[in-house]
Protein backbone atom coordinates (compact mmCIF):
# COMPACT_ATOMS: atom_id res chain seq x y z
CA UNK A 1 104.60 -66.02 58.75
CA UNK A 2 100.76 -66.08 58.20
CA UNK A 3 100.66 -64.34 55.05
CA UNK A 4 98.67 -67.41 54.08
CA UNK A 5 95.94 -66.58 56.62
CA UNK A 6 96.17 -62.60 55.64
CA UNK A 7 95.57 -63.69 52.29
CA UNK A 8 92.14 -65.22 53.18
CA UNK A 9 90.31 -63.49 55.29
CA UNK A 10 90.43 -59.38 55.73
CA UNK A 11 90.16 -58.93 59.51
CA UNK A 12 93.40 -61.73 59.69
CA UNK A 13 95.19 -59.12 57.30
CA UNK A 14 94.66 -56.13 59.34
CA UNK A 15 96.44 -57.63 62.68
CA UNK A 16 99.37 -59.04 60.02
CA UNK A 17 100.15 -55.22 59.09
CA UNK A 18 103.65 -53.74 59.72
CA UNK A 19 106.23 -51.39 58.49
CA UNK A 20 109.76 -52.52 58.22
CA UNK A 21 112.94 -49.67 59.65
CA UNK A 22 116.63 -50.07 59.04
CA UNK A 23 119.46 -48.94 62.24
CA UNK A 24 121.31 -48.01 59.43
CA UNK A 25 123.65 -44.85 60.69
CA UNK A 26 123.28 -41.41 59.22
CA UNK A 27 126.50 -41.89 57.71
CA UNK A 28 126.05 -45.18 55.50
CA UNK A 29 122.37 -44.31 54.53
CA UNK A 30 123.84 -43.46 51.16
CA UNK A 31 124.61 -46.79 50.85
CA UNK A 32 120.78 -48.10 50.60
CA UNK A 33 119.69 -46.17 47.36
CA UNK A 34 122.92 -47.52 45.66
CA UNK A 35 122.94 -50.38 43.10
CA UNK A 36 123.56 -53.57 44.78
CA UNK A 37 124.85 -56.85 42.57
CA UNK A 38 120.93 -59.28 42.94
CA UNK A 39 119.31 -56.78 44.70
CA UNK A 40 115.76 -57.30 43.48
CA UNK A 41 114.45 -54.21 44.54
CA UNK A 42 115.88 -50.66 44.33
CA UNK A 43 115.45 -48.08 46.73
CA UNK A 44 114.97 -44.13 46.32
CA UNK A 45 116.95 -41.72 47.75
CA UNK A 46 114.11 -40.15 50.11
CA UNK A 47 113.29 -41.96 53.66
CA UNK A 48 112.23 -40.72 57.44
CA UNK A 49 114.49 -40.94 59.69
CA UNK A 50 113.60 -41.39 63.35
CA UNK A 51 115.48 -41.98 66.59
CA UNK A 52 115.43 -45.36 68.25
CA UNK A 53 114.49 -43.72 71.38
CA UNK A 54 111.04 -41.99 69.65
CA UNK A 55 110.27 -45.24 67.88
CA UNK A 56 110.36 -47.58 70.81
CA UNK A 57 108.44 -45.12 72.90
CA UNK A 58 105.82 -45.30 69.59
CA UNK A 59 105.77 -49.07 69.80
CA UNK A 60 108.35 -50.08 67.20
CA UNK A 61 109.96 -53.80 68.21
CA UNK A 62 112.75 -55.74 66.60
CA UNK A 63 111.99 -58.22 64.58
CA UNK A 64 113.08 -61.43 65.49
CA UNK A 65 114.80 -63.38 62.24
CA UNK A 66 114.19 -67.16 62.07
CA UNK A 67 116.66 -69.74 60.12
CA UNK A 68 114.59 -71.25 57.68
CA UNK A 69 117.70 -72.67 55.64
CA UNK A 70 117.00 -76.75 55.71
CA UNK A 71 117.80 -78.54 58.88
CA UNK A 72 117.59 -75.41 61.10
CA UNK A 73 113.76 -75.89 61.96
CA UNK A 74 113.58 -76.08 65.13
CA UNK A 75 112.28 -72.60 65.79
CA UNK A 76 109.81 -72.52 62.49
CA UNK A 77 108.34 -75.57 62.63
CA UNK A 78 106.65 -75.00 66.04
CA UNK A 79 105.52 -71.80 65.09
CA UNK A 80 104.61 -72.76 61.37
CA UNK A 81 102.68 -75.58 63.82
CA UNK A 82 100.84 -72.54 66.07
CA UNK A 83 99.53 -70.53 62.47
CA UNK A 84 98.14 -73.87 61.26
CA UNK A 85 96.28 -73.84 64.53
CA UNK A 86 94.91 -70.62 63.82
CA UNK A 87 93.74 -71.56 60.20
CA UNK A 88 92.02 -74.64 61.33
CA UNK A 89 89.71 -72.47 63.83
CA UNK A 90 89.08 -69.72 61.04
CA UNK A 91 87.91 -72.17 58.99
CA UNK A 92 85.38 -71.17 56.89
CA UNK A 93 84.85 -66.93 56.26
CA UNK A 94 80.94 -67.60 55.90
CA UNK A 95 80.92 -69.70 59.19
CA UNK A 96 81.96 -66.70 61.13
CA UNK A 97 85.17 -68.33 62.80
CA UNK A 98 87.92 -66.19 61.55
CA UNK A 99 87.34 -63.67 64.31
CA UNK A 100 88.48 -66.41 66.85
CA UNK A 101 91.43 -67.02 64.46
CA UNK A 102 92.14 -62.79 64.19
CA UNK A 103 92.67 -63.54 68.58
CA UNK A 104 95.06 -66.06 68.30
CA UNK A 105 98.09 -65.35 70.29
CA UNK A 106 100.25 -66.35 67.67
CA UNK A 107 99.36 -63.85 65.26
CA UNK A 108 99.60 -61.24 67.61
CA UNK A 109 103.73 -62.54 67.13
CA UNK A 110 104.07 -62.77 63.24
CA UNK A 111 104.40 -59.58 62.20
CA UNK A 112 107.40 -58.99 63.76
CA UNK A 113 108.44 -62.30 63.02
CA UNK A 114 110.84 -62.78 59.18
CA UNK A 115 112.11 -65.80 57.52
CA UNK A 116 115.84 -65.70 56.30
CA UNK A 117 118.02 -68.34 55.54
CA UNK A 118 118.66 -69.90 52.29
CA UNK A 119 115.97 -71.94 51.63
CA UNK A 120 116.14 -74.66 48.29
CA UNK A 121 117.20 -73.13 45.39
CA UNK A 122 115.81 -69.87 46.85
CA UNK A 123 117.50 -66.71 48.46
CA UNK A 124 116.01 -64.58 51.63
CA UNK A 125 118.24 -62.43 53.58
CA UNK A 126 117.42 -59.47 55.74
């Protein structure tokens, strides 16, 4: 949620970085290389596999999915409110101020943070 901010200023992008896992079972994880009707993007047949044990002792979290289809704002709009915060005290990159942005609390919470919902005229799903 503050791509935006990653965009802009480097030291922002390196506290926005994250790797995405599936709980798919051993069983089904066939099923991800396959072709999928408006799947935009197509997976290989290689991946790690790790046990949820290992990666939560490693730091792995769950993400936590917000609504963003219209009229189910409650939860983005006050933290789409808390990342506009953040921009508006990094500021300028040659004033210096994007360090105290890079501290922000809230952006130590958007990377595990994803959008899904149907948005206008617009698709995002897990």
């Amino acid at each position: 949620m503050a791509a935006d901010l990653a965009r802009k200023y480097e030291t922002i992008a390196e506290t926005q970085r994250t790797v995405c896992f599936t709980e798919t079972p051993l069983e089904h994880a066939w099923m991800m290389s396959e072709k999928i009707p408006s799947r935009r993007i197509r997976f290989n047949g290689y991946g790690l596999a790790f046990t949820r044990t290992l990666a939560r002792r490693r730091g792995a979290n769950p993400v936590w999915y917000l609504d963003i289809t219209p009229g189910h704002d409650w939860l983005t709009v006050p933290i789409n409110n808390m990342v506009e915060e953040a921009k508006g005290v990094a500021g300028d990159p040659a004033e210096g101020g994007v360090d105290a942005a890079a501290t922000a609390d809230i952006l130590r919470l958007t990377p595990f943070i994803e959008q899904m919902g149907k948005p206008l005229e617009t698709r995002k799903e897990f």
